[in-house]
Protein backbone atom coordinates (compact mmCIF):
# COMPACT_ATOMS: atom_id res chain seq x y z
CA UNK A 1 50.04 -82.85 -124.49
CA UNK A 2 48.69 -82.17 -121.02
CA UNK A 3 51.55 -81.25 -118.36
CA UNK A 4 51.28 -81.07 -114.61
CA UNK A 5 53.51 -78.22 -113.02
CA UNK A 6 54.18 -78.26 -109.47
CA UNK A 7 54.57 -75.14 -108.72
CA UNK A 8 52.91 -71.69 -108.70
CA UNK A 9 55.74 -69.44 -108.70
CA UNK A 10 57.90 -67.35 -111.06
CA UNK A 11 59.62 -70.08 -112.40
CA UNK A 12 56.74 -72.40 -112.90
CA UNK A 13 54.51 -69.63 -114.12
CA UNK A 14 57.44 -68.90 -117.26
CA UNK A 15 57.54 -72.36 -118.46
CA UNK A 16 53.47 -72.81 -117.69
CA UNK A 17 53.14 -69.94 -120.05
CA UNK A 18 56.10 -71.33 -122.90
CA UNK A 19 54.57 -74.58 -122.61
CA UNK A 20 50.75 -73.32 -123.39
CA UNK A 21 52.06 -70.76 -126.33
CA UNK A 22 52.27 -73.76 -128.28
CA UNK A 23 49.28 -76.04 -127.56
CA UNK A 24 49.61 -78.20 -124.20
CA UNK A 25 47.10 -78.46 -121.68
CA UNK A 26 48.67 -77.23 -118.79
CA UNK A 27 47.73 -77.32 -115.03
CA UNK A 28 49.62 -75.44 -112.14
CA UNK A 29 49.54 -77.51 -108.86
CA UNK A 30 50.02 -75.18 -106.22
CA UNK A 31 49.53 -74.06 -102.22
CA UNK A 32 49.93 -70.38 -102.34
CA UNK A 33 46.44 -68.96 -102.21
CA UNK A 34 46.80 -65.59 -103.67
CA UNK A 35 48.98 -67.05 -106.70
CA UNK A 36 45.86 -69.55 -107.10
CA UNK A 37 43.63 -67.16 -106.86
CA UNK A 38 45.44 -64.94 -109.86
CA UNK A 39 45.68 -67.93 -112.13
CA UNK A 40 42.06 -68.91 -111.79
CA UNK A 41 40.93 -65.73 -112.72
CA UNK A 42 43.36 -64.40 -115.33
CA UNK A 43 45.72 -67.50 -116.45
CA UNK A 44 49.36 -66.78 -116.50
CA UNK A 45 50.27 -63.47 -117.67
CA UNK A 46 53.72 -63.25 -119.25
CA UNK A 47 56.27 -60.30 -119.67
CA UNK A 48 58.04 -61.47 -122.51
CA UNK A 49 62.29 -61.01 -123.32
CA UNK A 50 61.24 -58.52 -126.29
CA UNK A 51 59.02 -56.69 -124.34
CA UNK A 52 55.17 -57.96 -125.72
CA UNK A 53 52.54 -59.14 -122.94
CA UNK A 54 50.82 -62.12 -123.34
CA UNK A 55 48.23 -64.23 -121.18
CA UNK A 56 47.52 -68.10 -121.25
CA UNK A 57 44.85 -70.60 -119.71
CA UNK A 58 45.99 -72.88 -117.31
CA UNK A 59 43.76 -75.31 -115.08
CA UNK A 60 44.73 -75.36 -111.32
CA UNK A 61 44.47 -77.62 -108.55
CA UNK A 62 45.62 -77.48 -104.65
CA UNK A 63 46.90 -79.97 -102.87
CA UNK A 64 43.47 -81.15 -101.61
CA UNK A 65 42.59 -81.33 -104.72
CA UNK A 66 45.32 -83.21 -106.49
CA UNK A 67 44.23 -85.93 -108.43
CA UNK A 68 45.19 -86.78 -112.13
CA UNK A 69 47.03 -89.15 -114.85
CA UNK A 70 49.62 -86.77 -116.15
CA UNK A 71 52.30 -88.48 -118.01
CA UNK A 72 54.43 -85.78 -117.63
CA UNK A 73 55.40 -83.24 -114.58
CA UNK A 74 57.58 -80.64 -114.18
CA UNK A 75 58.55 -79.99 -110.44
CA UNK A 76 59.67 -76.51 -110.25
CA UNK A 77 58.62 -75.44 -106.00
CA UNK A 78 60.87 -74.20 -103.62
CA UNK A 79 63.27 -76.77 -101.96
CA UNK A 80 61.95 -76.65 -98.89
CA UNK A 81 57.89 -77.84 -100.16
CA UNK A 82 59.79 -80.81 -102.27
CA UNK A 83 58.44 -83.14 -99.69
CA UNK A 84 54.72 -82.11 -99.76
CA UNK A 85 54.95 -81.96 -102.86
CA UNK A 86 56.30 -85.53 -103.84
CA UNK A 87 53.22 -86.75 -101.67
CA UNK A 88 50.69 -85.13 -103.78
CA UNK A 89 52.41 -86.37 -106.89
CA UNK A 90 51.56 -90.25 -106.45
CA UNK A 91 47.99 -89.50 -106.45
CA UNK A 92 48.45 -87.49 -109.95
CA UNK A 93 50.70 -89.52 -112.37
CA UNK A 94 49.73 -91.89 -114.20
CA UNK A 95 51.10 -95.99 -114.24
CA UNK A 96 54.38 -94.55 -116.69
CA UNK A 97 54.44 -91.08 -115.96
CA UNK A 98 57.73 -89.35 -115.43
CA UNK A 99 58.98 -86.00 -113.07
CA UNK A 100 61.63 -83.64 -114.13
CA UNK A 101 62.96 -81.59 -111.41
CA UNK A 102 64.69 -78.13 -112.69
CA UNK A 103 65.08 -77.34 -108.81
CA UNK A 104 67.84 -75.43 -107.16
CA UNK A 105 69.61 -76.93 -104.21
CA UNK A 106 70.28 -80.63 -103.29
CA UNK A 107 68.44 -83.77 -102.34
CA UNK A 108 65.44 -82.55 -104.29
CA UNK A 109 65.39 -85.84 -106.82
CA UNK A 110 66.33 -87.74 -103.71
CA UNK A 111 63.33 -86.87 -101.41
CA UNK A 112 61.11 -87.22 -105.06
CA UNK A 113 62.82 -90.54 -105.63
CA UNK A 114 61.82 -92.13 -102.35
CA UNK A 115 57.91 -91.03 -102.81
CA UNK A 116 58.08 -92.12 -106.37
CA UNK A 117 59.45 -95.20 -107.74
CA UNK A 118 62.96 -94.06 -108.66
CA UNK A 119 62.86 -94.40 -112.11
CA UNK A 120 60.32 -91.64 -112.54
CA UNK A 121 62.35 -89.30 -111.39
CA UNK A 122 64.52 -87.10 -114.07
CA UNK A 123 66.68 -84.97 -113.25
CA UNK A 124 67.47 -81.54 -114.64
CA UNK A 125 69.33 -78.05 -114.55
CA UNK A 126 67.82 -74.68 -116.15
CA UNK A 127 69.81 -71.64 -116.78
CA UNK A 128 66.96 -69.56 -117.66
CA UNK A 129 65.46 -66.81 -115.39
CA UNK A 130 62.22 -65.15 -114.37
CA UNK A 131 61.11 -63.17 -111.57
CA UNK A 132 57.99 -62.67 -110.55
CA UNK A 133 56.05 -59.16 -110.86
CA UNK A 134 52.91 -60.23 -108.68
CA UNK A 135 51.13 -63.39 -108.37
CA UNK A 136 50.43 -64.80 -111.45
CA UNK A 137 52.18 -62.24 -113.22
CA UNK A 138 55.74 -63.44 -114.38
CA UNK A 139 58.59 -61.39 -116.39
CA UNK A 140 61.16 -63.77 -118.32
CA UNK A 141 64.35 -61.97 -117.79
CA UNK A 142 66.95 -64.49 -119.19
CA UNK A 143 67.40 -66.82 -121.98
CA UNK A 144 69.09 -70.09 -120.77
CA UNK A 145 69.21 -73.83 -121.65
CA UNK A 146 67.33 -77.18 -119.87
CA UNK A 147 69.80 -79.45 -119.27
CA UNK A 148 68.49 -83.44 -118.77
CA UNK A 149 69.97 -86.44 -117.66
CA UNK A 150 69.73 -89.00 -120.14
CA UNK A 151 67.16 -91.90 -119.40
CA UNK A 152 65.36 -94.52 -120.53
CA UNK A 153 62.26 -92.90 -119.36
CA UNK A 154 62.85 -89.77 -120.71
CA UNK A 155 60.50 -90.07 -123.54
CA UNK A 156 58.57 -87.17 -125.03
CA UNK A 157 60.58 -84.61 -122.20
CA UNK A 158 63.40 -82.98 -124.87
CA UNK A 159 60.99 -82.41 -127.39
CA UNK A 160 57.92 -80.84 -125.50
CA UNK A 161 60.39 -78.45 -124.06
CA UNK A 162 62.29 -77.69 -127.17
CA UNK A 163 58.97 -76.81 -128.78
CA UNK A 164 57.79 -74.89 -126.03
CA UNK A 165 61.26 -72.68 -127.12
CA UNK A 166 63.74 -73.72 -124.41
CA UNK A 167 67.05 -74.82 -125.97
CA UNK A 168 67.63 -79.01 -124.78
CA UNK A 169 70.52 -80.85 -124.39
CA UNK A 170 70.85 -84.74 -123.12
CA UNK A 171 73.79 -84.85 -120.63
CA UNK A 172 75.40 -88.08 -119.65
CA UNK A 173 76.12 -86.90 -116.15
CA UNK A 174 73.29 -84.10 -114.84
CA UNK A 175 75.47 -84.40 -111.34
CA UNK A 176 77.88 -82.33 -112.60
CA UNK A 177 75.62 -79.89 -113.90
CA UNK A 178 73.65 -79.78 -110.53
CA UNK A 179 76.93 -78.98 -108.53
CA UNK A 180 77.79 -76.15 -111.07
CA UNK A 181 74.90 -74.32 -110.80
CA UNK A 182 74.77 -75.02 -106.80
CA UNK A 183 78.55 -73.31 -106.68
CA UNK A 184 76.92 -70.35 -108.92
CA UNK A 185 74.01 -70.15 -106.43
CA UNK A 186 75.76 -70.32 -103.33
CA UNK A 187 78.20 -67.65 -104.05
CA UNK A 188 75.38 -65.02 -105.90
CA UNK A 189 72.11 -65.86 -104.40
CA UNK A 190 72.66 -65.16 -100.45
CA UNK A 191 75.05 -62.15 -100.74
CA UNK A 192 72.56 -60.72 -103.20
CA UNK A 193 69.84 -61.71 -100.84
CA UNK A 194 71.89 -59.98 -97.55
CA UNK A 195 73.34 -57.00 -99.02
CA UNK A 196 70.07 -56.51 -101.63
CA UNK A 197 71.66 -55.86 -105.01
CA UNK A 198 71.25 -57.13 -108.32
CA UNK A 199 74.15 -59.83 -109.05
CA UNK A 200 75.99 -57.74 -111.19
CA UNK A 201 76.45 -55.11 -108.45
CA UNK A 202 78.27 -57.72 -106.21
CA UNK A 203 81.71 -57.44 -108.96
CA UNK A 204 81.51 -53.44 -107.94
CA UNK A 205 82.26 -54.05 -104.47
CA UNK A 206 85.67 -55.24 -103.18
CA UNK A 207 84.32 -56.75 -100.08
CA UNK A 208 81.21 -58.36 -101.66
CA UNK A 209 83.39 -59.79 -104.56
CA UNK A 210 85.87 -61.18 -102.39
CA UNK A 211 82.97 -63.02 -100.72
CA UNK A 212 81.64 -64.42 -103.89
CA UNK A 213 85.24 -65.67 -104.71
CA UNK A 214 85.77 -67.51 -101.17
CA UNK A 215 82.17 -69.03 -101.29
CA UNK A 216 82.60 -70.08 -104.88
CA UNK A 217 86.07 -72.01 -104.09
CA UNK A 218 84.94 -73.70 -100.76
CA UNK A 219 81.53 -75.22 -102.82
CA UNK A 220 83.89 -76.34 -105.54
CA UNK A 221 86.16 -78.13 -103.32
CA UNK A 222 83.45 -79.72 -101.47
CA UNK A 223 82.28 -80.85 -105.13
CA UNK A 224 85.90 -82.23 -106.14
CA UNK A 225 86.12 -84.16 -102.50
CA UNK A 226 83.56 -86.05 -104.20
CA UNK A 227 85.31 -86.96 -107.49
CA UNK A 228 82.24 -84.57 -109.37
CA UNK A 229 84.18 -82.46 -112.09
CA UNK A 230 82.72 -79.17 -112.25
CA UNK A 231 81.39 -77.96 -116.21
CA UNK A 232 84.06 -75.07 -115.63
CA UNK A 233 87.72 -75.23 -114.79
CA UNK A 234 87.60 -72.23 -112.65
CA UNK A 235 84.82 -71.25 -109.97
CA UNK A 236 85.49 -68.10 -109.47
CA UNK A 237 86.00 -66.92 -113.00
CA UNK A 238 82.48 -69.06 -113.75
CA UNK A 239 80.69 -67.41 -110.81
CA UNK A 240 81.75 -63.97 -112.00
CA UNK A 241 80.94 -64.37 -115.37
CA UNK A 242 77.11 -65.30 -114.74
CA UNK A 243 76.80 -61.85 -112.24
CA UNK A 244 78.05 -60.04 -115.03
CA UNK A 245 76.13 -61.98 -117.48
CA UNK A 246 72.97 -61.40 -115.61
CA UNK A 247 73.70 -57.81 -114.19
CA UNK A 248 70.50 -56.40 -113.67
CA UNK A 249 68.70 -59.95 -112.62
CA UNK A 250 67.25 -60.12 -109.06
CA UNK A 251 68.32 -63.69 -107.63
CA UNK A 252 65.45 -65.81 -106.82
CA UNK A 253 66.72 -65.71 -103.12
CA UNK A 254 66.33 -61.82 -103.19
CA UNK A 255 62.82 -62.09 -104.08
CA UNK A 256 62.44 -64.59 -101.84
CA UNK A 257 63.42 -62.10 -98.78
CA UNK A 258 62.05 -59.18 -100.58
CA UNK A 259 58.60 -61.28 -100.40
CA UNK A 260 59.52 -62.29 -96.85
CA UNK A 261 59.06 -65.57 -97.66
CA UNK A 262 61.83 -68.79 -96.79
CA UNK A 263 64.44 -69.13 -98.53
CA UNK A 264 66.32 -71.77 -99.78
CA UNK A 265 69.63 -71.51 -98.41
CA UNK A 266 69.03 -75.19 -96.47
CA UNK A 267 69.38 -76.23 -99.97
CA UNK A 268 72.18 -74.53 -101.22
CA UNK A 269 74.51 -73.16 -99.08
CA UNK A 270 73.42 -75.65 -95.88
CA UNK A 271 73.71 -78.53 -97.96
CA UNK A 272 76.98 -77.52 -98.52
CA UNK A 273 78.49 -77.18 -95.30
CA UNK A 274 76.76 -80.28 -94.34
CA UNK A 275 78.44 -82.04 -97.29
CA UNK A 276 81.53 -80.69 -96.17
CA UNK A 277 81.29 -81.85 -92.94
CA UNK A 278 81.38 -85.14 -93.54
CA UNK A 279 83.99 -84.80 -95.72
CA UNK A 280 86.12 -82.45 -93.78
CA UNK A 281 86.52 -80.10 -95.95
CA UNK A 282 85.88 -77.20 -94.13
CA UNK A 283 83.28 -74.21 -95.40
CA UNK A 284 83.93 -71.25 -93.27
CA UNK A 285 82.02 -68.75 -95.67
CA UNK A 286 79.21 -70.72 -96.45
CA UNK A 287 78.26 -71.07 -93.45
CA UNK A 288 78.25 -68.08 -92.40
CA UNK A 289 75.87 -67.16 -95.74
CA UNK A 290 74.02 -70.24 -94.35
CA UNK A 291 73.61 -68.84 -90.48
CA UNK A 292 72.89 -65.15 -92.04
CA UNK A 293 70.21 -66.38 -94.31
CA UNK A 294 68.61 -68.79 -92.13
CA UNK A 295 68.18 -65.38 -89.44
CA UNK A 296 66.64 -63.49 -91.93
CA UNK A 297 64.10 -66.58 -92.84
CA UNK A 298 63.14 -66.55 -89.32
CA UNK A 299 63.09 -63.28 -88.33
């Protein structure tokens, strides 16, 4: 099949490469020069889990140059280009083709949803990881599932990832999903990204894993304000069991700092507090992750 990727980044680059290991025609749609630049002249070059090094064609297209009639898309940017990036995709799907967004953060679908006609818009949640060794130049560093929402629309989706060798499963209600990993994130990503550490350092140090407790419980109860149930029955004991479960992993908003690049904490943690706001439930710790971030963004 040929699939569009929006996306030029770790994330995008690890399921570029899974997708082309089996036969699709895949092209990258991207804005970051020097990670166009790599994947012109080399492909995507993958660190595999076992070790092995592999490399894979991929066309590539900028923004200027996005044109197409992709049936399917994966949107896998940053929060924060979800916008430009929902532009260029109504110039490169075809009449029926369909988006899945394996984003982090909030509002992504929403902000896809009002550039494309609503139905074409499927929303996911991936557990796997990657982190990115240089531009073009990708490690896979956890195995993890795809969750999808079911829909009508949803077509060829399940199977083109399960062959690519992601593990699929349907979910009635992806919402629920979304929320649990934005709890996860909002606890591990922006104390990882502050203090520097791998995740599993954070349970080593009383302070830090007090943190990660408070943050985790204030997301949750912005989530239950909502009526959303949570895939866990305890936050904290879920947010601690994915540091430990990913020790040595480097969140993607500790690359994102270590790059000196933004972040997304508008996504994650700011969406939260804003959420809560409205609610009135208040998120004393997340915002302060938010305001802390948000300096180092800008700095």
């Amino acid at each position: 099949m040929r699939v569009l990727i929006a996306g030029t980044g770790a994330m995008a680059c690890l399921f570029a490469a899974k997708l082309s290991s089996v036969g699709n025609e895949v092209t990258m749609l991207g804005s970051w020069p020097k990670g166009l630049a790599a994947l012109r002249q080399s492909g995507v070059r993958l660190l595999d889990l076992d070790g092995s090094s592999h490399r894979y064609s991929v066309e590539v297209m900028d923004g200027s140059a996005a044109r197409g009639n992709f049936l399917h898309c994966l949107v896998l940017v940053k929060s924060w280009q979800t916008e430009r990036v929902a532009d260029q995709l109504g110039r490169c799907l075809s009449a029926h083709g369909v988006v899945l967004t394996l984003q982090n953060g909030l509002g992504n679908d929403e902000i896809l949803k009002a550039a494309l006609k609503p139905e074409r818009v499927l929303l996911g949640v991936t557990t796997v990881g990657a982190r990115m060794l240089e531009p073009g130049h990708v490690q896979y560093t956890g195995r993890g599932k795809v969750f999808l929402g079911a829909h009508p629309l949803s077509g060829a989706m399940p199977e083109l990832l399960q062959k690519a060798g992601f593990p699929v499963e349907v979910v009635s209600d992806p919402v629920s999903l979304l929320w649990g990993k934005l709890v996860i994130n909002a606890a591990i990503n922006p104390l990882t990204a502050l203090l520097q550490l791998p995740n599993g350092e954070l349970l080593e140090r009383p302070a830090a894993r007090e943190l990660l407790a408070e943050a985790a419980e204030e997301a949750a109860s912005v989530a239950y304000m909502q009526g959303i149930s949570l895939p866990y029955s305890d936050p904290v004991f879920a947010v601690e069991e994915v540091a430990r479960n990913t020790s040595g992993n480097y969140s993607s908003m500790l690359q994102d700092v270590l790059r000196s690049t933004v972040t997304e904490i508008e996504a994650i943690n700011g969406a939260i507090v804003r959420v809560g706001e409205h609610l009135g439930v208040p998120t004393p710790v997340n915002r302060m992750l938010w305001k802390l971030v948000n300096s180092l963004d800008h700095a």
